[in-house]
Protein backbone atom coordinates (compact mmCIF):
# COMPACT_ATOMS: atom_id res chain seq x y z
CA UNK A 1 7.91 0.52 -2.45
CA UNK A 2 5.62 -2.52 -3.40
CA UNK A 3 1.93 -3.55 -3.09
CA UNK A 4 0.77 -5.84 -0.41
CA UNK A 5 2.33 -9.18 -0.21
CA UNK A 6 0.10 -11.32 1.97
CA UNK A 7 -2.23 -8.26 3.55
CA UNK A 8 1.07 -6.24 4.34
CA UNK A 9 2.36 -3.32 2.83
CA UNK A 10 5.85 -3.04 1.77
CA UNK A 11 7.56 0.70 2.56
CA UNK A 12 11.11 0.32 1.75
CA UNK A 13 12.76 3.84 2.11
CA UNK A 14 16.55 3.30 0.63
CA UNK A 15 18.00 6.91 1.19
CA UNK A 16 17.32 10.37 2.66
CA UNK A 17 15.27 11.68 -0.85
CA UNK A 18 12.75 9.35 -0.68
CA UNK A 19 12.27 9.79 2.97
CA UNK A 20 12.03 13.39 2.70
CA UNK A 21 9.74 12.99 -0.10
CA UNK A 22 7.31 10.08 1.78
CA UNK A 23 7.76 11.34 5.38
CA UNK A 24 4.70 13.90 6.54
CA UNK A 25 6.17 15.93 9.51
CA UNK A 26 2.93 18.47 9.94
CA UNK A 27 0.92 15.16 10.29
CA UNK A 28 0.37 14.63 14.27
CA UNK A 29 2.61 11.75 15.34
CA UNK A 30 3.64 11.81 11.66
CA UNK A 31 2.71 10.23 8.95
CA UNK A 32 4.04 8.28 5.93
CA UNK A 33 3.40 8.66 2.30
CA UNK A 34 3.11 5.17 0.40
CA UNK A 35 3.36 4.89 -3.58
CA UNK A 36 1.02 2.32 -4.37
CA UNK A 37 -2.46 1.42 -6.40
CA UNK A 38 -3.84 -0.43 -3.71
CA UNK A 39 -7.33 0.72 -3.39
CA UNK A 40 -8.02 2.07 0.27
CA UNK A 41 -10.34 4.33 2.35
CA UNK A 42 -10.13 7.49 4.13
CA UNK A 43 -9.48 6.35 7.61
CA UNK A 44 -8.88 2.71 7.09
CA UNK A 45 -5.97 1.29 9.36
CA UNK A 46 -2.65 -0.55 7.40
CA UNK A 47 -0.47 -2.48 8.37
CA UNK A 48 2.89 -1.81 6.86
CA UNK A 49 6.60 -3.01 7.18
CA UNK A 50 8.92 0.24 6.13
CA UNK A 51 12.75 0.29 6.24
CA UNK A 52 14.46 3.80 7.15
CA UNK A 53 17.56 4.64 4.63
CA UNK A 54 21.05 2.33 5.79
CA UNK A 55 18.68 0.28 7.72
CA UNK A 56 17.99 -3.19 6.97
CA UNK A 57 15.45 -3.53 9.48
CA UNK A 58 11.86 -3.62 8.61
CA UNK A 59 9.74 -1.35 11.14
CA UNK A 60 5.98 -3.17 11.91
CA UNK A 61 3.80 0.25 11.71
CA UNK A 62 0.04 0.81 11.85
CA UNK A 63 -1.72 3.81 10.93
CA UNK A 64 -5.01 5.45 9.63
CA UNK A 65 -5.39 6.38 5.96
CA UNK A 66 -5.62 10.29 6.11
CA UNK A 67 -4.23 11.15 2.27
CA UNK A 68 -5.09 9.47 -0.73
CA UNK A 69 -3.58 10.38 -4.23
CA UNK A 70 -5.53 8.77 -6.82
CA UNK A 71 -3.63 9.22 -10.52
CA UNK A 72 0.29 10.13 -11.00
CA UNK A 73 0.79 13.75 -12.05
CA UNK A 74 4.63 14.43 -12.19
CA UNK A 75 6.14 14.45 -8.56
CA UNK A 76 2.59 13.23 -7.17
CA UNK A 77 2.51 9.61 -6.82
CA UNK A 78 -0.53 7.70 -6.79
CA UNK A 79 -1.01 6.18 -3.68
CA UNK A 80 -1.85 7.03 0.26
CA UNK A 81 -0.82 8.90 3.47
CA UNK A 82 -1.16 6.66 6.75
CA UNK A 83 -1.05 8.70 10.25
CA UNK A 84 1.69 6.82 12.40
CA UNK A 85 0.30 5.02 15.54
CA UNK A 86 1.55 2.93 18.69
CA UNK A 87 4.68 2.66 19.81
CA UNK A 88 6.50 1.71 16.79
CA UNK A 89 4.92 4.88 14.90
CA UNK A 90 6.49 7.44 17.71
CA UNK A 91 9.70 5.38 17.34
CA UNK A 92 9.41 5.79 13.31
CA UNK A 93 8.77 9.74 13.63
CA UNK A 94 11.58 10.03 15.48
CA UNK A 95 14.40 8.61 13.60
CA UNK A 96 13.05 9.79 10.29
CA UNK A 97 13.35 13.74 12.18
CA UNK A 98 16.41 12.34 13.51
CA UNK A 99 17.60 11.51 9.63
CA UNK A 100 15.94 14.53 8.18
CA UNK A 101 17.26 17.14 10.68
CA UNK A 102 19.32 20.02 9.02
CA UNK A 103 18.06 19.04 5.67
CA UNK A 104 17.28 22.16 3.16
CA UNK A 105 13.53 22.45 2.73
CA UNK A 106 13.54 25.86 0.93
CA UNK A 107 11.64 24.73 -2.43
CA UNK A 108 11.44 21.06 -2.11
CA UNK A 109 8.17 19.09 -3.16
CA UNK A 110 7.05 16.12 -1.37
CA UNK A 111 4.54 13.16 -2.57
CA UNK A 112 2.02 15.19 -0.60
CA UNK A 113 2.37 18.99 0.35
């Protein structure tokens, strides 16, 4: 994942760890964890371009800041939690479910819960 190039947020998501780890399922419409140090606010909207694992294509999603993690504390990244919106958001939540159905959750930390 990389800062903002140009007032756009980078979210690439190679494989199926990371997404588990990024991906916020008990967020309403969903919602996506980004590492970065880019300074936001609680409910500011981004813009960000994010990949899903074996896809090349880059996904044009807004959302609201609802999570912010400000320092790096083993699994805890610093960086923010967006709530998906639009269109494109509803699409995102579903193919990362899609992805992330039957994967073992038993024990498994995320970037935010």
């Amino acid at each position: 994942m990389q800062p903002r190039m140009g007032g756009i947020i980078q979210a690439n998501i190679p494989d199926l760890e990371t997404l588990y780890l990024s991906y916020m399922p008990y967020v309403v419409d969903g919602g996506l964890f980004i590492p970065s140090k880019q300074p936001v606010q609680m409910g500011e909207e981004i813009f960000v371009l994010a990949t899903l694992p074996e896809q090349s294509q880059k996904i044009p999603l807004t959302g609201k800041v609802i999570w912010i993690s400000q320092k790096q504390n083993g699994v805890k990244l610093q960086g923010f939690g967006i709530q998906l919106s639009g269109e494109k958001g509803l699409y995102y939540k579903a193919e990362a479910e899609r992805l992330l159905a039957g994967l073992k959750s038993s024990n498994r930390n995320s970037y935010t819960m």
